[in-house]
Protein backbone atom coordinates (compact mmCIF):
# COMPACT_ATOMS: atom_id res chain seq x y z
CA UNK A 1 -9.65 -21.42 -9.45
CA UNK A 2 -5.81 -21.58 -8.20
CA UNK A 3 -4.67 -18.25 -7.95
CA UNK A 4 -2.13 -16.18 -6.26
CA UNK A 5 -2.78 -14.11 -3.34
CA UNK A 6 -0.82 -10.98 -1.71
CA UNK A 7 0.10 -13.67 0.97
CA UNK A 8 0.99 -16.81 -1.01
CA UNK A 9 1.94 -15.85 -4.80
CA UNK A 10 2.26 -18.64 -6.72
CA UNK A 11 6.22 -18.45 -7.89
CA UNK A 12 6.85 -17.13 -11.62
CA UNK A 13 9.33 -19.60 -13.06
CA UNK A 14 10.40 -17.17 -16.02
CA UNK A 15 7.33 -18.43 -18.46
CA UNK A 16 3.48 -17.35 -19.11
CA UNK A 17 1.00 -19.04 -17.27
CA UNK A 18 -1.49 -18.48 -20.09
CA UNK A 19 -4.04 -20.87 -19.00
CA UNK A 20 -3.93 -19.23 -15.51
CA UNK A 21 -3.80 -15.56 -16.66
CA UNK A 22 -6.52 -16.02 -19.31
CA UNK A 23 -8.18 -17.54 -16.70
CA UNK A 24 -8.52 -14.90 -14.18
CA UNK A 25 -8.10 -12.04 -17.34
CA UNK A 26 -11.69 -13.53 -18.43
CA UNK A 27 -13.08 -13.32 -14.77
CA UNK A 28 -12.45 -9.77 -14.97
CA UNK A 29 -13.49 -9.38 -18.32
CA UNK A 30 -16.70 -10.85 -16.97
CA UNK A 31 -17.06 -8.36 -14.51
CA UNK A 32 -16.99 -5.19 -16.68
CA UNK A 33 -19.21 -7.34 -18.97
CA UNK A 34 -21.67 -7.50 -16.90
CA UNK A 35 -21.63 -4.09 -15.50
CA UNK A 36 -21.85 -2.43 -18.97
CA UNK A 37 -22.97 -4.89 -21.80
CA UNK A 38 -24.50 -7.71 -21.09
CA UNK A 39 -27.33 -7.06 -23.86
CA UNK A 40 -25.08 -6.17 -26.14
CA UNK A 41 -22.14 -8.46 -26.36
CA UNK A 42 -22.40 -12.13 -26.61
CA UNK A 43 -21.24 -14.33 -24.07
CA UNK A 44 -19.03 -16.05 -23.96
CA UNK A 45 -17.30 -13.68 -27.07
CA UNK A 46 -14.48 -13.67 -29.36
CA UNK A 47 -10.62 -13.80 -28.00
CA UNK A 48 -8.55 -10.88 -28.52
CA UNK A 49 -7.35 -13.33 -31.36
CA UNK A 50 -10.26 -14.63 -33.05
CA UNK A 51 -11.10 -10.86 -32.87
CA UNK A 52 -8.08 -9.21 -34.53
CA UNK A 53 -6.14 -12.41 -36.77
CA UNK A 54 -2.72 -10.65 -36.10
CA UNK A 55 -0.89 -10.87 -39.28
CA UNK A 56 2.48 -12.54 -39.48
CA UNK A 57 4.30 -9.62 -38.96
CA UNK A 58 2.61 -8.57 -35.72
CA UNK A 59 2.82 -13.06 -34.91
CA UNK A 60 6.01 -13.21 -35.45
CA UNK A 61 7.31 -11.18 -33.09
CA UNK A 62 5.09 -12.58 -30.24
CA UNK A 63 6.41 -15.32 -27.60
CA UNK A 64 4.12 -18.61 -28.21
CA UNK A 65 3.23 -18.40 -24.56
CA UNK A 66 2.10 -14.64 -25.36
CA UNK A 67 0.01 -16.14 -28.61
CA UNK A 68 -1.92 -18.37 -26.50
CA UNK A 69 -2.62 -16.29 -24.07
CA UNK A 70 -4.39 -14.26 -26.62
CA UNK A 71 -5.94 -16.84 -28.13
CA UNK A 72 -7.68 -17.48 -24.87
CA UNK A 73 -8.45 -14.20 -23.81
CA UNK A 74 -11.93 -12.65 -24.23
CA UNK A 75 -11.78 -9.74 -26.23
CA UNK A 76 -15.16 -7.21 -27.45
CA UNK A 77 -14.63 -3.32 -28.20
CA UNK A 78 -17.95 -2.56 -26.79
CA UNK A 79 -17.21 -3.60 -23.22
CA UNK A 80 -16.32 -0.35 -21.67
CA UNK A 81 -12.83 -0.75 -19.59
CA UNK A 82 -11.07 -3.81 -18.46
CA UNK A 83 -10.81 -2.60 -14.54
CA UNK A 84 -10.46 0.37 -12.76
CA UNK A 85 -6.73 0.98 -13.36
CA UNK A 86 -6.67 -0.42 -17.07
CA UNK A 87 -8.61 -0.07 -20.34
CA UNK A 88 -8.95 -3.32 -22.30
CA UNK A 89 -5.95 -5.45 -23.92
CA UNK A 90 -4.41 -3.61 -26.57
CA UNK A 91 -5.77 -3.35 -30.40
CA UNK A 92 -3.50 -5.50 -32.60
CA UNK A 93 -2.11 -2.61 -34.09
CA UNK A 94 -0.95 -0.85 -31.64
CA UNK A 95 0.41 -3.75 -29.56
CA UNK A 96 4.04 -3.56 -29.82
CA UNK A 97 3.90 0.46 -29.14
CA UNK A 98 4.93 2.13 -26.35
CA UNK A 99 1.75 1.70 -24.00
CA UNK A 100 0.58 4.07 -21.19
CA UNK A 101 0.02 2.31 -17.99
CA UNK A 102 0.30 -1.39 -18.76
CA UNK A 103 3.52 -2.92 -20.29
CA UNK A 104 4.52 -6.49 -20.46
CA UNK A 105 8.44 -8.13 -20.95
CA UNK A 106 7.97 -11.22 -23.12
CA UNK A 107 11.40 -12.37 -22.10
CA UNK A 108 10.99 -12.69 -17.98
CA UNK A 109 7.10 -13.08 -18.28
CA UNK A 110 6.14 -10.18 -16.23
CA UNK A 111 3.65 -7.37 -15.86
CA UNK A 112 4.05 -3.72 -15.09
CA UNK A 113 1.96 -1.02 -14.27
CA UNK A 114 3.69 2.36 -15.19
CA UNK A 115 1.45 5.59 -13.60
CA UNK A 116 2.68 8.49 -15.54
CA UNK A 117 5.34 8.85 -18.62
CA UNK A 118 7.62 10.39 -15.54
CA UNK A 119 8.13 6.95 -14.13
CA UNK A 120 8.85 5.00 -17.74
CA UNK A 121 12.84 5.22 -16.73
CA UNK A 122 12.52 3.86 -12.92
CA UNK A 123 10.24 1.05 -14.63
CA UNK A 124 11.52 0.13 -17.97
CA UNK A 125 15.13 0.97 -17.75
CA UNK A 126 15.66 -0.03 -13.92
CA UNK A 127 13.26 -2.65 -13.37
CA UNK A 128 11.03 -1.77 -10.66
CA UNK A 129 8.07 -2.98 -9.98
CA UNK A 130 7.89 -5.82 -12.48
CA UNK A 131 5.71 -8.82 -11.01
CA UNK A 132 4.01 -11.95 -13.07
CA UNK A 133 1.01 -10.90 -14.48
CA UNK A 134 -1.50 -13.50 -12.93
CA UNK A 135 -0.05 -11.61 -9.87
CA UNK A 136 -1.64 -8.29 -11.42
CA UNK A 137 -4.96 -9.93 -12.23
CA UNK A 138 -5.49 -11.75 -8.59
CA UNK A 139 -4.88 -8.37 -6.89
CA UNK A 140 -8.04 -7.31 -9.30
CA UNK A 141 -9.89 -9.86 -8.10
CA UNK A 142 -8.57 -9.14 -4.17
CA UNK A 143 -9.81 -5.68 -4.35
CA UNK A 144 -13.39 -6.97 -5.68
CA UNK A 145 -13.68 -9.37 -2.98
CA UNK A 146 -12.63 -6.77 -0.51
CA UNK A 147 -14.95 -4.26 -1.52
CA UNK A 148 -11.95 -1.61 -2.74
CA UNK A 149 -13.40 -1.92 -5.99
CA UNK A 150 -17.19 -2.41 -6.83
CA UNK A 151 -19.03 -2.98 -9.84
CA UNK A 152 -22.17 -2.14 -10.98
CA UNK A 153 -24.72 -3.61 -10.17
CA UNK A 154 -27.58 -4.82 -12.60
CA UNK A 155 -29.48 -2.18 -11.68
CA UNK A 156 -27.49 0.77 -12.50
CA UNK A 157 -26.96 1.61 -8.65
CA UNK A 158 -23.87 1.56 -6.15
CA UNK A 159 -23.54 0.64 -2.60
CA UNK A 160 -22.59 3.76 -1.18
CA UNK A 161 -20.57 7.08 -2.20
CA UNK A 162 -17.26 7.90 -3.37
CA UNK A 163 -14.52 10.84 -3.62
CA UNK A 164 -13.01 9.30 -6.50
CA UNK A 165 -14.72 9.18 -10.45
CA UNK A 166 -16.16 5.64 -11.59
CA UNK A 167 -14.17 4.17 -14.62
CA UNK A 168 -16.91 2.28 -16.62
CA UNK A 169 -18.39 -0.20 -14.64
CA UNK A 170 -15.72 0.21 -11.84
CA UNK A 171 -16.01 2.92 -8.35
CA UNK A 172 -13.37 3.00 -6.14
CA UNK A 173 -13.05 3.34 -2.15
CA UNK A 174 -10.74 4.58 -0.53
CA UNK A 175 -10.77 1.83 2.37
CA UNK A 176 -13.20 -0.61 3.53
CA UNK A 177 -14.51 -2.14 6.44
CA UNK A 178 -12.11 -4.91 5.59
CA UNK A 179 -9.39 -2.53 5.56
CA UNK A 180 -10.52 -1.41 9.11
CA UNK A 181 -10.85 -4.72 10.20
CA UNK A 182 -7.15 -5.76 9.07
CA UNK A 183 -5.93 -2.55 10.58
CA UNK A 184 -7.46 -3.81 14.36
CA UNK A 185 -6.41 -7.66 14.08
CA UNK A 186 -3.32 -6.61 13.28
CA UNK A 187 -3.01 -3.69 16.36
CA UNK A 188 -4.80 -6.40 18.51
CA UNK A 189 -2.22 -9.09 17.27
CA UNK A 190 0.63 -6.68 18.25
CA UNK A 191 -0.46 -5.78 21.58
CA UNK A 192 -1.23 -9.09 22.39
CA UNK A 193 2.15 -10.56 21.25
CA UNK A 194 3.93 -7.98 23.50
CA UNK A 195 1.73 -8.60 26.60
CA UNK A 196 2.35 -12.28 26.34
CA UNK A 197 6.65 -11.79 26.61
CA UNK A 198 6.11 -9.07 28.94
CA UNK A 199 4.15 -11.11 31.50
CA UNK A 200 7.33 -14.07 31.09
CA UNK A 201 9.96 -11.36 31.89
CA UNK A 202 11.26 -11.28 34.91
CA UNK A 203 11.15 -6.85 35.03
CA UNK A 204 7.56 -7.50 35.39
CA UNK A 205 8.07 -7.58 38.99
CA UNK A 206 6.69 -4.11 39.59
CA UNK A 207 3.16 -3.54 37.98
CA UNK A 208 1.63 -0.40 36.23
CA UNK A 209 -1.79 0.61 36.02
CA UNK A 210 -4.07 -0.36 32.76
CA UNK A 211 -3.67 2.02 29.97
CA UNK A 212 -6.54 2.41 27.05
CA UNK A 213 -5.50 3.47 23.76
CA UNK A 214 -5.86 7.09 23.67
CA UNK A 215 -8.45 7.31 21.33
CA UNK A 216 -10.36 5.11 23.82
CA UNK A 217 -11.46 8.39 25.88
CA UNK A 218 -14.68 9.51 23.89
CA UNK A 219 -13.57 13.11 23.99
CA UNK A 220 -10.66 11.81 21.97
CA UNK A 221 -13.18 10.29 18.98
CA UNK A 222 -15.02 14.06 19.42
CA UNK A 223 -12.06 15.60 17.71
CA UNK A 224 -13.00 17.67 14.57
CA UNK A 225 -10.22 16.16 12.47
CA UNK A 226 -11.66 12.69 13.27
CA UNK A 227 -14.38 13.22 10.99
CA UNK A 228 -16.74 10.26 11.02
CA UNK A 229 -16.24 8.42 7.28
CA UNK A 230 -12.72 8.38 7.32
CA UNK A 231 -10.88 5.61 7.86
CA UNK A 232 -8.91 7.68 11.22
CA UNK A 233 -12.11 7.65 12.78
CA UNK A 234 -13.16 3.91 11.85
CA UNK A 235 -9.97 2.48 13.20
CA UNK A 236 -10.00 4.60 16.43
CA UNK A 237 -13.81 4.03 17.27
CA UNK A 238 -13.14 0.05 16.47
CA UNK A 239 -10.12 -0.52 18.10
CA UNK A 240 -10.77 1.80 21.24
CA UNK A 241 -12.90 -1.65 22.49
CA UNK A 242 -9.55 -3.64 22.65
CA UNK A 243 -8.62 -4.49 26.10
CA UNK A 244 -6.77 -1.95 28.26
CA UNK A 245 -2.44 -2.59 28.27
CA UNK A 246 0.19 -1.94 31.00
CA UNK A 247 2.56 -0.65 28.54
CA UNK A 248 3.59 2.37 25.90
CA UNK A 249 5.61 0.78 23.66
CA UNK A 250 4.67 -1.06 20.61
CA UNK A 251 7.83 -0.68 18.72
CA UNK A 252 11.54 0.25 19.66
CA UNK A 253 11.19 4.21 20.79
CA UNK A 254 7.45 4.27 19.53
CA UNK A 255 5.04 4.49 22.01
CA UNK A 256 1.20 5.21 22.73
CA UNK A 257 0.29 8.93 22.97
CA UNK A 258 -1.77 9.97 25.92
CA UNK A 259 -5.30 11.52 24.72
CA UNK A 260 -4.04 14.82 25.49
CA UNK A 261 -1.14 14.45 23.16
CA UNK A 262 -3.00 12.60 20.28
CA UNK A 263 -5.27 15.95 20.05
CA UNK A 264 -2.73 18.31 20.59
CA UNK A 265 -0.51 16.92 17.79
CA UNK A 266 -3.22 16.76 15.03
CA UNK A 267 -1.86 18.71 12.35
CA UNK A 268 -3.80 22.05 10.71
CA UNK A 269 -2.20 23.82 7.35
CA UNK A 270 0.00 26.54 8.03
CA UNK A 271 -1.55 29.89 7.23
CA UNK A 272 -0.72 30.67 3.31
CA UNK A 273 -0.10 27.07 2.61
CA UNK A 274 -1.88 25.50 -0.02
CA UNK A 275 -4.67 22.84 0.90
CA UNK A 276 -3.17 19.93 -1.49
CA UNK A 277 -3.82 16.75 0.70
CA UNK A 278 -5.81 16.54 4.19
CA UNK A 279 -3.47 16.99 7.50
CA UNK A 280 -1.82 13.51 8.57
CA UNK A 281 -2.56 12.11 11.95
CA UNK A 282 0.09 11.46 14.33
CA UNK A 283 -0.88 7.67 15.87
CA UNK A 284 2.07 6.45 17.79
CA UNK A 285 4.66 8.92 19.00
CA UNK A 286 8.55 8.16 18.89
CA UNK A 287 10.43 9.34 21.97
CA UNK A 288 13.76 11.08 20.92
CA UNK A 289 15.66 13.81 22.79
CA UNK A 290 15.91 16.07 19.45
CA UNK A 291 11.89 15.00 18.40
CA UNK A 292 11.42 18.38 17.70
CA UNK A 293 13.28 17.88 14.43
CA UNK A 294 14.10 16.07 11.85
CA UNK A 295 16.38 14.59 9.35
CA UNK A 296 18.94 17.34 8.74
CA UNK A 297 17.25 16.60 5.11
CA UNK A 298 13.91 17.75 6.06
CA UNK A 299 13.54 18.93 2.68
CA UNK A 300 13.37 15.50 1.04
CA UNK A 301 10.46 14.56 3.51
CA UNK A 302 7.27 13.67 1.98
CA UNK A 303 5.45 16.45 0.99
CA UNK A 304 2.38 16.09 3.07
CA UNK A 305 4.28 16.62 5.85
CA UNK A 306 6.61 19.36 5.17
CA UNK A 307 6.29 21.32 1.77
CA UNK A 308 2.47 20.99 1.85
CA UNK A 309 1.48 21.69 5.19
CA UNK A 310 4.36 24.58 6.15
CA UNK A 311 5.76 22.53 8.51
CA UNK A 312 9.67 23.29 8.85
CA UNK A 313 9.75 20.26 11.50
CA UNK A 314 7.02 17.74 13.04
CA UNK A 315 7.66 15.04 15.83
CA UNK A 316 8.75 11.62 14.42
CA UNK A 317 6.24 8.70 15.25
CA UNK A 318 3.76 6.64 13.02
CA UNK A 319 1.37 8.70 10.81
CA UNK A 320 -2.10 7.81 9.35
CA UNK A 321 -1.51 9.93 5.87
CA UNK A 322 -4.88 10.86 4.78
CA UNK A 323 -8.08 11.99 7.35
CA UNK A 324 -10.76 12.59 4.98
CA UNK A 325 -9.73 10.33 1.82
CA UNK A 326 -9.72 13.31 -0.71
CA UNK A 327 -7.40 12.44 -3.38
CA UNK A 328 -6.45 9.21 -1.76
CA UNK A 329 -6.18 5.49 -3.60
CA UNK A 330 -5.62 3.97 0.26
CA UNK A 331 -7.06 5.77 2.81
CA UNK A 332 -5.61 3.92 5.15
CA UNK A 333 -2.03 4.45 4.35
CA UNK A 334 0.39 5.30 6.57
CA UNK A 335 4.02 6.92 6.82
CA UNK A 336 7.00 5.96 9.48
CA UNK A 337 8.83 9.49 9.90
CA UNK A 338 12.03 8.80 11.81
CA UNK A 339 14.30 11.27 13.54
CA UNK A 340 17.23 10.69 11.46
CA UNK A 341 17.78 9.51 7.55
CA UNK A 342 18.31 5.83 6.55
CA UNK A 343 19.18 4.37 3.34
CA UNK A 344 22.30 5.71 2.11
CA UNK A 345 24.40 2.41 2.78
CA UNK A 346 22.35 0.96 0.17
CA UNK A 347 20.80 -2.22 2.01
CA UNK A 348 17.33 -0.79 3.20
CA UNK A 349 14.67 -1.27 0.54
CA UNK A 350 11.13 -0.09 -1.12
CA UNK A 351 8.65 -3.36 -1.22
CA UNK A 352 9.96 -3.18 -5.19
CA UNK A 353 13.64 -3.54 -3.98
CA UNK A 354 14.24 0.44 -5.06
CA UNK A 355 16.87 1.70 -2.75
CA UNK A 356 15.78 5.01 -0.47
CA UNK A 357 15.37 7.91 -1.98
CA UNK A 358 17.41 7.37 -5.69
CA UNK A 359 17.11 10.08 -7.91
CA UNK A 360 17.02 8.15 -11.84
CA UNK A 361 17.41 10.91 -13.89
CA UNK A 362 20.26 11.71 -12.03
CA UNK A 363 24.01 11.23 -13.69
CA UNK A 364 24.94 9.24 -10.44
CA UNK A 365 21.37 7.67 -8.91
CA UNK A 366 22.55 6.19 -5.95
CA UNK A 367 20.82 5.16 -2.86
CA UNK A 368 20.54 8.45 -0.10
CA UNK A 369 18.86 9.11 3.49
CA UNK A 370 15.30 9.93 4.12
CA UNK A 371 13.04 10.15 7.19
CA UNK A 372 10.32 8.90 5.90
CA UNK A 373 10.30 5.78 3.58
CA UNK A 374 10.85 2.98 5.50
CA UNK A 375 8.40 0.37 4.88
CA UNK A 376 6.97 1.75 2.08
CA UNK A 377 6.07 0.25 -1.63
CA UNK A 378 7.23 2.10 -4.56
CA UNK A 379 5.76 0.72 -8.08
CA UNK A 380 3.61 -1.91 -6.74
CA UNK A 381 3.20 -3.58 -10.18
CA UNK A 382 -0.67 -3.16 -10.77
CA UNK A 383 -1.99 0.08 -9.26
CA UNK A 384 -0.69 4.02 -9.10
CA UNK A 385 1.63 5.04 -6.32
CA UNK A 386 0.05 5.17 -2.81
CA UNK A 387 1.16 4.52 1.28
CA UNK A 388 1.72 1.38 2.47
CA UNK A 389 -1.49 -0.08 4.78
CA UNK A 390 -1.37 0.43 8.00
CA UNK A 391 -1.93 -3.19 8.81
CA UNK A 392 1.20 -4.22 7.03
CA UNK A 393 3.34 -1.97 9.13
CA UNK A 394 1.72 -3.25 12.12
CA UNK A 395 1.84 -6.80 11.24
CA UNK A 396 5.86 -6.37 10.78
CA UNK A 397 6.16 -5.07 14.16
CA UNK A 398 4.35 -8.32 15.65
CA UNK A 399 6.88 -10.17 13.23
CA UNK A 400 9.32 -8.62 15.19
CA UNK A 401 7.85 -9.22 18.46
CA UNK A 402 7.47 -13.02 17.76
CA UNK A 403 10.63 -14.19 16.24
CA UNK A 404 12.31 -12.33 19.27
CA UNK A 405 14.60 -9.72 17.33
CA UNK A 406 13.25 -7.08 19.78
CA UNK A 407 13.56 -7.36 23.85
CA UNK A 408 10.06 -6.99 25.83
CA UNK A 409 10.44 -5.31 29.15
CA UNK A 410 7.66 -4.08 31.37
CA UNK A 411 6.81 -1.13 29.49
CA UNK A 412 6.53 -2.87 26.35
CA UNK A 413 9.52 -3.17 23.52
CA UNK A 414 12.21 -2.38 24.87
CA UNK A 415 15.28 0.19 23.27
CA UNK A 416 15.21 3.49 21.42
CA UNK A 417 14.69 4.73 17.77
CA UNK A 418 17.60 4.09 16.61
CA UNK A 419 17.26 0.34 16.73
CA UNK A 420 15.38 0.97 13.02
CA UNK A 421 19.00 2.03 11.90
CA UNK A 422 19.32 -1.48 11.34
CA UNK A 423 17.08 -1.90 8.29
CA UNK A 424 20.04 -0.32 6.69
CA UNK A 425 22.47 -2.85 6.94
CA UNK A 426 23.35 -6.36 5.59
CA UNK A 427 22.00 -8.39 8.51
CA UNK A 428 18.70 -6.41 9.21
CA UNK A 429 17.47 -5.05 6.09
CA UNK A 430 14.99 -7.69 5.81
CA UNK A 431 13.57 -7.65 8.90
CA UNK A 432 12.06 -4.31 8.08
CA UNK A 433 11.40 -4.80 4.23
CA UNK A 434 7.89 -5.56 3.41
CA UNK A 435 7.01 -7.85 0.36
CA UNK A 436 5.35 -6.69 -2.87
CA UNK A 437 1.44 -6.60 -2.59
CA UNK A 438 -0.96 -4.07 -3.15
């Protein structure tokens, strides 16, 4: 079946695909048929319009493209959910209300998913996060492949365990062996693209001694906040085999920790805090001479790093969010806190082309500083809020690396922090913006 992908989306040209989207709609339809019904509903069964005959008043009002997309869709009320973030397709009379979660715009074509009735005016009114919908099912499909979403098996039995409830036939994970695997290539691919320029450059002249990742030095993996089922501990125990480096820095002013500092800076609740979300992890440092603080706006950080843990300050660097997966949709998010705010000159962007930090309800929403969203999604157009992957962020950074917008000396990339400053402006905003995917 052609289908998009997260890397190569087929391109929306402002019109349903309805052969395509009924297409991969059914496949998922099969899915959760199989899981919950497959004595009880007939296969293959009615469309959502053989089903329901819309009347001409409810027909009317539908795009043809939209009618035979229906008309192609499967469609049973005994099939218990669609997928884990959606019920079924609408009934017929209640298709042209307001819906929770899923909404579609029958002029451009596209798909949104909207989380909560908070973030109907961000969605609906300023157009984030709208994506074609055979974009919305492939991702499904993506996450079955994967393993982020399972279905039950004939047998009434899953795989393994969960922290999250099952939604009919669907459990989620919070990562994946996949996910752990993407997370090494891409650390692997980094490392390797910087070692490769460093070796050509002539300040290689003097040589340093080989360096493991600090999470190489078994004591390091023995750390109670490494818990063993998390993804933190997968990606530390799996990558810890890559071959030793001669350098620190992976990024400009972000470096390797030393195993003394990756255990000293794991992060504990402040007494009389409240235990919302698990302690981040602090993976790669960033050197700055005020790292002891940050943005002047601390109180706009994210708030499981300030307001949740206690914390009036924490040192800047790359942060795995989540070490136990408790209340997490990606485990293996990650956060880039910087020493200083970007985004108030209005070029640096959210995957969903939302500038930084804009308040909507406000009288004036306009674009401000903040520490800590670079590189992150916003409405992702088929699943609730959540971190962007740590692979992703990675895999920029050896973007970087390759197409030469940052210099490789012998200690790795070469200049400070403040070289992100330019994802803020009209020439570099790209360079650190990270496509929609989920």
């Amino acid at each position: 079946m052609d289908r998009p992908t997260t890397l190569h989306p087929l391109v929306n040209k402002g019109a349903l695909d309805y052969e395509l989207c009924a297409n991969l709609h059914n496949a998922i339809w099969k899915l959760a048929w199989a899981g919950t019904a497959p004595d009880t509903c007939p296969y293959p069964p009615p469309t959502w319009w053989e089903h329901f005959n819309p009347p001409d008043t409810i027909a009317s009002r539908l795009n043809p493209d939209l009618i035979e997309f229906f008309k192609r869709a499967y469609y049973y009320p005994d099939v218990a959910g669609f997928f884990y973030f959606l019920n079924a397709l609408v009934p017929c009379d209640r298709l042209l209300d307001d819906n929770d979660h899923g909404s579609y715009d029958q002029i451009k074509a596209k798909a949104a998913f909207v989380p909560l009735f908070d973030h109907v005016s961000p969605v609906c009114e300023n157009n984030y996060g709208w994506v074609p919908l055979e974009y919305v099912y492939s991702a499904y499909l993506e996450m079955v492949q994967e393993g982020k979403v399972e279905v039950l098996s004939p047998n009434g039995k899953w795989s393994r365990q969960s922290t999250h409830d099952d939604f009919g036939p669907f459990r989620l994970y919070d990562y994946t062996t996949k996910d752990v695997d993407k997370s090494v290539c891409a650390l692997k691919r980094l490392l390797d693209s910087i070692d490769a320029r460093r070796s050509m450059s002539d300040s290689d002249a003097e040589d340093t001694d080989e360096a493991i990742l600090p999470w190489g030095d078994p004591s390091t993996l023995d750390a109670p906040d490494l818990r063993p089922g998390t993804f933190a501990r997968d990606f530390c125990s799996q990558s810890a085999q890559l071959s030793p480096v001669k350098f620190r820095y992976i990024a400009p002013g972000i470096r390797m920790q030393s195993p003394q500092e990756l255990t000293s800076s794991l992060l504990h609740f402040a007494p009389g805090t409240p235990h919302l979300l698990p302690p981040p992890l602090l993976l790669f440092r960033a050197d700055y001479p005020s790292s002891s603080h940050l943005s002047p706006r601390v109180e706009h950080a994210t708030n499981i790093f300030s307001k949740c843990l206690g914390y009036p300050a924490i040192p800047p660097g790359l942060y795995l969010s989540h070490l136990d997966g408790l209340n997490s949709v990606f485990g293996n998010g990650c956060r880039l806190v910087l020493p200083f705010g970007i985004g108030a000159a209005g070029w640096a962007r959210l995957s969903d082309h939302e500038g930084m930090d804009v308040q909507d309800w406000s009288d004036d929403p306009q674009p401000r500083d903040v520490c800590d969203d670079l590189y992150q999604s916003g409405y992702t157009g088929c699943s609730p809020h959540r971190e962007v992957q740590l692979h992703k962020v990675l895999n920029s950074w050896a973007d970087r690396v390759e197409a030469g917008d940052w210099e490789i000396g012998r200690d790795g990339v070469c200049g400070g922090i403040e070289k992100f400053k330019e994802a803020d402006t009209p020439e570099g905003w790209k360079k650190y913006w990270l496509p929609p995917s989920w």
